[in-house]
C-alpha atoms as a PDB file:
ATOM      1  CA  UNK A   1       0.000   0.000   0.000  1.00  0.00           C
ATOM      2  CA  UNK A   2       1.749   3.414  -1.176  1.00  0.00           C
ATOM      3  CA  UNK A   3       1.030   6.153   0.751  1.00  0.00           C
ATOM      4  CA  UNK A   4      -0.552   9.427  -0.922  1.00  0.00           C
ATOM      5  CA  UNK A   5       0.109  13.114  -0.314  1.00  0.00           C
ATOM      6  CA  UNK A   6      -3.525  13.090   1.603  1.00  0.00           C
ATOM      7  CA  UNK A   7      -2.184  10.565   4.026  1.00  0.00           C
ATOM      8  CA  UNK A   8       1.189  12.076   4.459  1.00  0.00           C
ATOM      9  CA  UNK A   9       1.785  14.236   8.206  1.00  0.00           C
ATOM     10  CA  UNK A  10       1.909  18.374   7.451  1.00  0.00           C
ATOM     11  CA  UNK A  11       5.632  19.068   7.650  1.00  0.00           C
ATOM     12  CA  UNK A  12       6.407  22.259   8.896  1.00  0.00           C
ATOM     13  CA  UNK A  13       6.895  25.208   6.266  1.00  0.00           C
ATOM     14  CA  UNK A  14       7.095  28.121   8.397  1.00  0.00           C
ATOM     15  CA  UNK A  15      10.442  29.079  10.412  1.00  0.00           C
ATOM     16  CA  UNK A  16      10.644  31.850  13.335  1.00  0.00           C
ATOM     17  CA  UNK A  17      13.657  33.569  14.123  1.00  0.00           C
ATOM     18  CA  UNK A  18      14.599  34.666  17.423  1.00  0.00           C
ATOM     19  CA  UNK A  19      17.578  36.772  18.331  1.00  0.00           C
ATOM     20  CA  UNK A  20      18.997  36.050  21.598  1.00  0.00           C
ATOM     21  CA  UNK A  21      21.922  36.815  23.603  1.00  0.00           C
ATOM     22  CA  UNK A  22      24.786  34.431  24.805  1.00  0.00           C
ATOM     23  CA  UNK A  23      23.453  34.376  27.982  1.00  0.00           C
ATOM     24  CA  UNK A  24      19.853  34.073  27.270  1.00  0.00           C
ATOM     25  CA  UNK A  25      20.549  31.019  24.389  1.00  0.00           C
ATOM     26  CA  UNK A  26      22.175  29.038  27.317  1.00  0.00           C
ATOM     27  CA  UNK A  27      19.299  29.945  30.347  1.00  0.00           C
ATOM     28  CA  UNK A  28      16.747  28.348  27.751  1.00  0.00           C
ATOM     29  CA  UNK A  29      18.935  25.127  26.696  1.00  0.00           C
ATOM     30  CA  UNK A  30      19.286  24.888  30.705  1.00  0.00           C
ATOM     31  CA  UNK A  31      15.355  24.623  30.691  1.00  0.00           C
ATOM     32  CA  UNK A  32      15.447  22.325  28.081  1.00  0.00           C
ATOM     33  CA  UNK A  33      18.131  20.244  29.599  1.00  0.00           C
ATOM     34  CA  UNK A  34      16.001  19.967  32.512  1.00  0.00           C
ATOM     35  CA  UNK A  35      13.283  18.375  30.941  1.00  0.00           C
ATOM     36  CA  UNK A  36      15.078  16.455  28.688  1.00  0.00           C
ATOM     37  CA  UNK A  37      14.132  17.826  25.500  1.00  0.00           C
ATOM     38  CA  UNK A  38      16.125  19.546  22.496  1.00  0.00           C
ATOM     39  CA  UNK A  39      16.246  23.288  22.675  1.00  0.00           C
ATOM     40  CA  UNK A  40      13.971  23.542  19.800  1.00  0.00           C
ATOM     41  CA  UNK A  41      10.775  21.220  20.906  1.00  0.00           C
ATOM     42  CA  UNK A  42      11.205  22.376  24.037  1.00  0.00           C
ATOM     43  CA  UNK A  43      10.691  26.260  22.508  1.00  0.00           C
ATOM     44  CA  UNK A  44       7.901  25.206  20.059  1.00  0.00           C
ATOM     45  CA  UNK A  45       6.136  23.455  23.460  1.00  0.00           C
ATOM     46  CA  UNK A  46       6.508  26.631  25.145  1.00  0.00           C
ATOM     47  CA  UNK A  47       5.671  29.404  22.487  1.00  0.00           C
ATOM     48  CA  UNK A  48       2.590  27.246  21.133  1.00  0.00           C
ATOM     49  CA  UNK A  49       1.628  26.319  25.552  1.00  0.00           C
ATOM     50  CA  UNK A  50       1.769  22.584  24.893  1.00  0.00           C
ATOM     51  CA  UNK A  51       2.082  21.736  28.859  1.00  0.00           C
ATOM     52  CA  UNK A  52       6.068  23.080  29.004  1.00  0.00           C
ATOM     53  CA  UNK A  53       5.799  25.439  31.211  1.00  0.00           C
ATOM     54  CA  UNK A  54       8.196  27.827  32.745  1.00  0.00           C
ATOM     55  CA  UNK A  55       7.057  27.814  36.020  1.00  0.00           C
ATOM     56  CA  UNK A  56       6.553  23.772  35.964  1.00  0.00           C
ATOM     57  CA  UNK A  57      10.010  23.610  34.766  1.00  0.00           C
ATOM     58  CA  UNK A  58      10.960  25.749  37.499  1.00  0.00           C
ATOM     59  CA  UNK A  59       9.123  24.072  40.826  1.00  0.00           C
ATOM     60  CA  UNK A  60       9.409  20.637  39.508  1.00  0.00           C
ATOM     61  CA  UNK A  61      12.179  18.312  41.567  1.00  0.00           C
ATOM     62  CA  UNK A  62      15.004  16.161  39.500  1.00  0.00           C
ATOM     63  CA  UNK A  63      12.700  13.218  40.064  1.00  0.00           C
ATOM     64  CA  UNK A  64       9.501  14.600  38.995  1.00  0.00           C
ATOM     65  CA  UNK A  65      11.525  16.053  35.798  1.00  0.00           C
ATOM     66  CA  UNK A  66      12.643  12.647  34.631  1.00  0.00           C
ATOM     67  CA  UNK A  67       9.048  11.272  35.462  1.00  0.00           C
ATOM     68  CA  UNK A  68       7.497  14.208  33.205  1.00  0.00           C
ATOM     69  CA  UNK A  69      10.109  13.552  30.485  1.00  0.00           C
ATOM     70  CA  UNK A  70       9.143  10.083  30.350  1.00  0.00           C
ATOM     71  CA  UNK A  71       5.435  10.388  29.995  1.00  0.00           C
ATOM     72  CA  UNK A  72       6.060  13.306  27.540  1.00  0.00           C
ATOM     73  CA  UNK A  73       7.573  10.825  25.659  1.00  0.00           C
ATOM     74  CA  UNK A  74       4.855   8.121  25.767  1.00  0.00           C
ATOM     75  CA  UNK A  75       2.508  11.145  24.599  1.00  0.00           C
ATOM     76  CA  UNK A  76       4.528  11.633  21.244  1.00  0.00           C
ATOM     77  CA  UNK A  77       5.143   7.681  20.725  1.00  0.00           C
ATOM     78  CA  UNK A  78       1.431   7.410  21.451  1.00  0.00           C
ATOM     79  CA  UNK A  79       0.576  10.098  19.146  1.00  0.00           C
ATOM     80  CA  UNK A  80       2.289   8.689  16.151  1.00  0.00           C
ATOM     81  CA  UNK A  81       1.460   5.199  16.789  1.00  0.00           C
ATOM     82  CA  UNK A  82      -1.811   6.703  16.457  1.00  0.00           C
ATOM     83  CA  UNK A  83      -1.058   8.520  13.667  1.00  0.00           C
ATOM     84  CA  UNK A  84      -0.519   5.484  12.061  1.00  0.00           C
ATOM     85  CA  UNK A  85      -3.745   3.475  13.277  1.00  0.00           C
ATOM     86  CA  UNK A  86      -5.500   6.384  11.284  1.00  0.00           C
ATOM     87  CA  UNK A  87      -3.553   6.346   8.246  1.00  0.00           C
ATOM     88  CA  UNK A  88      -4.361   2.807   7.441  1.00  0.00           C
ATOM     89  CA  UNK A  89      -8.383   3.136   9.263  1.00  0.00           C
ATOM     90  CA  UNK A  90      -7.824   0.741  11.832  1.00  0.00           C
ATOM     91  CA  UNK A  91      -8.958   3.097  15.190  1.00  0.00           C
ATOM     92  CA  UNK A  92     -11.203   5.808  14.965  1.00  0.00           C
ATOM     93  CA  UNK A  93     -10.279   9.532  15.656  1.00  0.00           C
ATOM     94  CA  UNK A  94     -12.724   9.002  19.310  1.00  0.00           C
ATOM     95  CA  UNK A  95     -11.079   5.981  20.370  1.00  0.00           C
ATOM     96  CA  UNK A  96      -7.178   7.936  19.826  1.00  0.00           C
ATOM     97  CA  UNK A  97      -8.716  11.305  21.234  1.00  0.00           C
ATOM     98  CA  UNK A  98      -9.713   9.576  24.418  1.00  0.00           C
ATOM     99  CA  UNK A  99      -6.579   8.017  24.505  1.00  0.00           C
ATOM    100  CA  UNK A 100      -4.604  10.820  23.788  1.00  0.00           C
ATOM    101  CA  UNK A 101      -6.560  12.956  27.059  1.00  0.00           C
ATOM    102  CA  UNK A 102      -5.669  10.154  29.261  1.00  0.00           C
ATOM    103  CA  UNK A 103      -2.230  10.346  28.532  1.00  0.00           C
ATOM    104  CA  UNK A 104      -2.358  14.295  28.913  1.00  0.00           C
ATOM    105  CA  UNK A 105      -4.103  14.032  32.220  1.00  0.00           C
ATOM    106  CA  UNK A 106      -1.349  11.383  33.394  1.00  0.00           C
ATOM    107  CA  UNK A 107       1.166  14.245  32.286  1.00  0.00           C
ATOM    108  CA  UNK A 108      -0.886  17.179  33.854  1.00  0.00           C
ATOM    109  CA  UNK A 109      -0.784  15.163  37.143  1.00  0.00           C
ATOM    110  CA  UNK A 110       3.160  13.855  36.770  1.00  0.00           C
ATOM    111  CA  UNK A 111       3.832  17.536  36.756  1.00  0.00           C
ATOM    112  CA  UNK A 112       1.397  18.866  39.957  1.00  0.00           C
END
């Protein structure tokens, strides 16, 4: 089975530019560091408020930052396992939506 252009994932065409100084570029790859993502997801999460948080960053203990990492993580395998499942028609949207929000609740709560 070939996959068409309507099946395909939107890649990202647009690119934003920030300007930052020294000191600034290495406070916000700290952050990143911190919850073990690369500078620029970690950026994306925050500027588009996709649960990265500054102030969760900031309050959260080295414990809870490698538990939020890891369920983070199970959110984007999730996702494009699920991604797949659609592709191909084998879930419904519902049944990976309500999946999906259980996995986001599990990460809202890893990082309280």
């Amino acid at each position: 089975m070939s996959m068409t252009q309507d099946n395909a994932i939107p890649k990202r065409d647009r690119q934003l530019n920030i300007a930052l100084r020294s000191d600034e570029f290495v406070r916000l790859q700290r952050r990143a560091d911190a919850v073990g993502l690369r500078l620029v997801p970690f950026a994306r999460a925050i500027l588009l408020n996709e649960g990265v948080t500054v102030e969760a960053i900031v309050t959260m203990s080295t414990c809870d930052r490698l538990t939020y990492q890891q369920w983070v993580r199970v959110g984007q395998n999730l996702n494009q396992v699920a991604r797949q499942l659609n592709r191909f028609g084998s879930v419904s949207a519902a049944e990976v939506e309500a999946v999906l929000r259980d996995i986001r609740e599990l990460i809202a709560e890893a990082r309280r």
